[in-house]
C-alpha atoms as a PDB file:
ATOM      1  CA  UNK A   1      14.744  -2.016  -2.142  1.00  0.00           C
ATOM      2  CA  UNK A   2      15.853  -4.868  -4.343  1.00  0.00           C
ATOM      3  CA  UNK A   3      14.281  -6.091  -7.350  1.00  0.00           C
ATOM      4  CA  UNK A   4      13.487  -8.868  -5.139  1.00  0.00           C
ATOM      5  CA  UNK A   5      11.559  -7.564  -3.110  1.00  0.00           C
ATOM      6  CA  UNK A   6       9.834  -5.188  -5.302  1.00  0.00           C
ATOM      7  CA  UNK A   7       8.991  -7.772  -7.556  1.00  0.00           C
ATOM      8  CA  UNK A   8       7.220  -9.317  -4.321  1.00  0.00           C
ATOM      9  CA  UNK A   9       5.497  -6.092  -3.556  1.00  0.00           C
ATOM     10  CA  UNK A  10       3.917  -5.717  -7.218  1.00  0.00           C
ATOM     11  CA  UNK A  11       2.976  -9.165  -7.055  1.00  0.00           C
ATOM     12  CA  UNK A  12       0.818  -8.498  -4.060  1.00  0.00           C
ATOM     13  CA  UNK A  13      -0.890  -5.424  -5.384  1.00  0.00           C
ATOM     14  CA  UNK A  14      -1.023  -7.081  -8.687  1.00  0.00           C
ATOM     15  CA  UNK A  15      -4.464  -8.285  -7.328  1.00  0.00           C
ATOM     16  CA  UNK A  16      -8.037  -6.433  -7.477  1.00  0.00           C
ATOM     17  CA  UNK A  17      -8.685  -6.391  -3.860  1.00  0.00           C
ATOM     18  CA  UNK A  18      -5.750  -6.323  -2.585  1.00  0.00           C
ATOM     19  CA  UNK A  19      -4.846  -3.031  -4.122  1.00  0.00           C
ATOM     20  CA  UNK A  20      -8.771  -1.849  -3.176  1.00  0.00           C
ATOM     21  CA  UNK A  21      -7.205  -2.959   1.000  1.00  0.00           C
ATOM     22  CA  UNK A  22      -3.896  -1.256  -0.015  1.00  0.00           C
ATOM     23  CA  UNK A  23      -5.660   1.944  -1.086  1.00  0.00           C
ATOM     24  CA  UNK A  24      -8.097   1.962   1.691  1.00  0.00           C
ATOM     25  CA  UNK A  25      -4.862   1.670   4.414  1.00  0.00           C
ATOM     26  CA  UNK A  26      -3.223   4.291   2.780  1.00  0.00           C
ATOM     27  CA  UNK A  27      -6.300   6.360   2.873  1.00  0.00           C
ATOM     28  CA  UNK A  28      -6.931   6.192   6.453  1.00  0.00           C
ATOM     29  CA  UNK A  29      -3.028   6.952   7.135  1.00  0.00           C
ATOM     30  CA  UNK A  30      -1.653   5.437  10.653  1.00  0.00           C
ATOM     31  CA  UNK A  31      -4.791   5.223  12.153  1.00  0.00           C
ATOM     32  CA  UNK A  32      -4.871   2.333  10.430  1.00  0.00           C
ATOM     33  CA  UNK A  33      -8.754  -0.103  10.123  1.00  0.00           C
ATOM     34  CA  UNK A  34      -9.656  -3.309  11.650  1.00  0.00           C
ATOM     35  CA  UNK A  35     -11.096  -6.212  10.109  1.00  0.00           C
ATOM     36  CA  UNK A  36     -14.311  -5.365  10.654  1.00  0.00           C
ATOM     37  CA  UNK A  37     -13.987  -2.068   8.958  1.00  0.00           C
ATOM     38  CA  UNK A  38     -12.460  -2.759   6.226  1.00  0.00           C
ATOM     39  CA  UNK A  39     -14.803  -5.763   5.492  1.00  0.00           C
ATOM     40  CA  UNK A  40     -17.984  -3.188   5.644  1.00  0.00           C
ATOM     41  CA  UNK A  41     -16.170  -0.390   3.414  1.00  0.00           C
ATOM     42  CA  UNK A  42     -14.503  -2.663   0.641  1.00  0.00           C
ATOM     43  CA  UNK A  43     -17.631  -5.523   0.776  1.00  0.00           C
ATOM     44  CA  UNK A  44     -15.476  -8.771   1.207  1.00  0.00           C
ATOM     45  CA  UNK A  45     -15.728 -11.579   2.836  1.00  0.00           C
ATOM     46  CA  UNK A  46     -14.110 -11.486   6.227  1.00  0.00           C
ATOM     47  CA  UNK A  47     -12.364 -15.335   4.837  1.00  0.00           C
ATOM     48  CA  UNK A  48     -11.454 -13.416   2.096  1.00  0.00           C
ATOM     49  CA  UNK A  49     -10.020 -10.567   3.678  1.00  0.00           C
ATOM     50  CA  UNK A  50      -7.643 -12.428   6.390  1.00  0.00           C
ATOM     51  CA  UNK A  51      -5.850 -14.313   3.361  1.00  0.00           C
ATOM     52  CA  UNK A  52      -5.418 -10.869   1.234  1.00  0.00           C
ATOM     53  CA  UNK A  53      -3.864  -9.352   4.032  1.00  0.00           C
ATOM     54  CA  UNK A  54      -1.542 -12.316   4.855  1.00  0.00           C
ATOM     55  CA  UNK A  55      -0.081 -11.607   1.159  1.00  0.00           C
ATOM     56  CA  UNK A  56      -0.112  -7.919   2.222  1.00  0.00           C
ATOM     57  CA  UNK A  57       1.687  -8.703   5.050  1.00  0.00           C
ATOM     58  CA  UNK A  58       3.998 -11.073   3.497  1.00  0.00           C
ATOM     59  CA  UNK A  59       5.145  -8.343   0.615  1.00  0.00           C
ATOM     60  CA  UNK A  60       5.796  -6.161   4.135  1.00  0.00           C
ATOM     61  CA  UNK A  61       3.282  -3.808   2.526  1.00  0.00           C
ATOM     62  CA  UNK A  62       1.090  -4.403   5.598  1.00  0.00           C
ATOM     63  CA  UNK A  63       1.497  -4.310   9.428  1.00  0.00           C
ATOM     64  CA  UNK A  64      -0.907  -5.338  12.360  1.00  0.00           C
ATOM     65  CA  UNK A  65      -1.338  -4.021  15.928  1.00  0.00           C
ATOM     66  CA  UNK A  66      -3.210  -5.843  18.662  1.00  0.00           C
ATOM     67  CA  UNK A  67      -5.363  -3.234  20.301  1.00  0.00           C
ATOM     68  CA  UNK A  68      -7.184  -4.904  22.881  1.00  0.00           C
ATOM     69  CA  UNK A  69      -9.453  -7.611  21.350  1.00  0.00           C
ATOM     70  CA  UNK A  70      -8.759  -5.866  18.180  1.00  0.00           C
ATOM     71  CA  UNK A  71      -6.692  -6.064  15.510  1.00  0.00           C
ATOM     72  CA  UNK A  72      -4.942  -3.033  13.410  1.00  0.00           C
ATOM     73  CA  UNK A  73      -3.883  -2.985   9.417  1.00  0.00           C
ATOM     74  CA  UNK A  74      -2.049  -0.343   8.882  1.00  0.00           C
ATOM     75  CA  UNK A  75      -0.552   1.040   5.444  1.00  0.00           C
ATOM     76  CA  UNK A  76       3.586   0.386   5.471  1.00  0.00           C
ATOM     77  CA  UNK A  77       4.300   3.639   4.212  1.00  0.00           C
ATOM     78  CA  UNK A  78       8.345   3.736   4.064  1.00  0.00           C
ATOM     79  CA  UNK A  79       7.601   0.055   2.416  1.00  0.00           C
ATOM     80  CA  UNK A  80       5.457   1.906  -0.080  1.00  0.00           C
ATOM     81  CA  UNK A  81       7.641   4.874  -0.641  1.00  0.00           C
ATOM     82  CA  UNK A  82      10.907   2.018  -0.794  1.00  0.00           C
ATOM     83  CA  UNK A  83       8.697   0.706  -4.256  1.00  0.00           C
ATOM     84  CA  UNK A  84       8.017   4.083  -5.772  1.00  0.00           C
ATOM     85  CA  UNK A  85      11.507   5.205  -5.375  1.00  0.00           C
ATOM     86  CA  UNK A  86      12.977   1.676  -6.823  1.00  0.00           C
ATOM     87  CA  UNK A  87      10.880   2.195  -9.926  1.00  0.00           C
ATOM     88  CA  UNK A  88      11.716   6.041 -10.422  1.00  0.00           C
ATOM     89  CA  UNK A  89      15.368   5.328  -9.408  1.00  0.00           C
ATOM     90  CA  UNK A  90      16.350   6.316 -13.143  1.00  0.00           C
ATOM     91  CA  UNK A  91      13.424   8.416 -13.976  1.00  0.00           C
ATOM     92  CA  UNK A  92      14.015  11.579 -16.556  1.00  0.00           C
ATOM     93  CA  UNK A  93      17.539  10.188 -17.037  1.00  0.00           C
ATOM     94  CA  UNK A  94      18.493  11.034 -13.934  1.00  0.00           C
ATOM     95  CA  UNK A  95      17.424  14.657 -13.770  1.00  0.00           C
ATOM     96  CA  UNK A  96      14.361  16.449 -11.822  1.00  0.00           C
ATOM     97  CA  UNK A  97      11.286  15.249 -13.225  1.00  0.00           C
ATOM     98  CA  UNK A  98       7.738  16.257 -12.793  1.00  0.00           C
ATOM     99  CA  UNK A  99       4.776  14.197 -13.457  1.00  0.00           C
ATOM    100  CA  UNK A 100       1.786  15.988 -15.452  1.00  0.00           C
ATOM    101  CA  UNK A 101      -1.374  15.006 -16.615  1.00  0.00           C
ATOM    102  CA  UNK A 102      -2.684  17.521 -19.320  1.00  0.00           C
ATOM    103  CA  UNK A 103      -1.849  20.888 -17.716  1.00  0.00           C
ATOM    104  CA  UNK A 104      -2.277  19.779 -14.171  1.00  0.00           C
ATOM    105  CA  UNK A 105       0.981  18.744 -12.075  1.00  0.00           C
ATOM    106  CA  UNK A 106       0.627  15.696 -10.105  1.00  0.00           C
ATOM    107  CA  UNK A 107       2.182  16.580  -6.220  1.00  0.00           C
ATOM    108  CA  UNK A 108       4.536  13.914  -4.683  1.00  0.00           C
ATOM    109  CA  UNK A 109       3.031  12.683  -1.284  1.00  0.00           C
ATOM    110  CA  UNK A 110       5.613  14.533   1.153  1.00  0.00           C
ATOM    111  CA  UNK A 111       3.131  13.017   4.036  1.00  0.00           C
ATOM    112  CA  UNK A 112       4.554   9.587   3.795  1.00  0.00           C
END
């Protein structure tokens, strides 16, 4: 990823529901949610909703399936994984690092 593009990215989650619609893809994994779903779960406006995932979509954090008469948002993960990796590319100096809060290690997602 170039800073580009990752500049793009954090510009789209740089936004409160956005990131909720971000979170809730990634939560559901590559089932992915429709509209209608995610308008119940996250309580916005279905107007609302179709313009946040445009700018989802744009930033190529966000894909969509036709199903039928329905449509699909699903999570980009490698998209997602592209952005963490360009802002830990020079992490710990280069050397093994691993993220703690107080005592507790936080895992790396090795589902993505």
């Amino acid at each position: 990823m170039d800073e580009a593009q990752a500049v793009k990215s954090l510009g789209a989650l740089a936004q409160d529901t956005r990131l909720r619609i971000f979170r809730a893809l990634v939560a559901q994994g590559p089932q992915g949610l429709t509209p209608g779903e995610l308008t119940a779960s996250l309580d916005v406006a279905s107007t609302a909703l179709s313009f946040h995932l445009k700018e989802l979509s744009h930033a190529g954090l966000v894909s969509q399936e036709r199903n039928g008469r329905h449509l699909i948002y699903r999570a980009e993960f490698a998209a997602m994984n592209d952005l963490l990796q360009f802002l830990t590319a020079h992490c710990c100096q280069g050397e093994p690092c691993e993220v703690t809060t107080g005592s507790t290690a936080v895992p790396h997602c090795t589902t993505c």
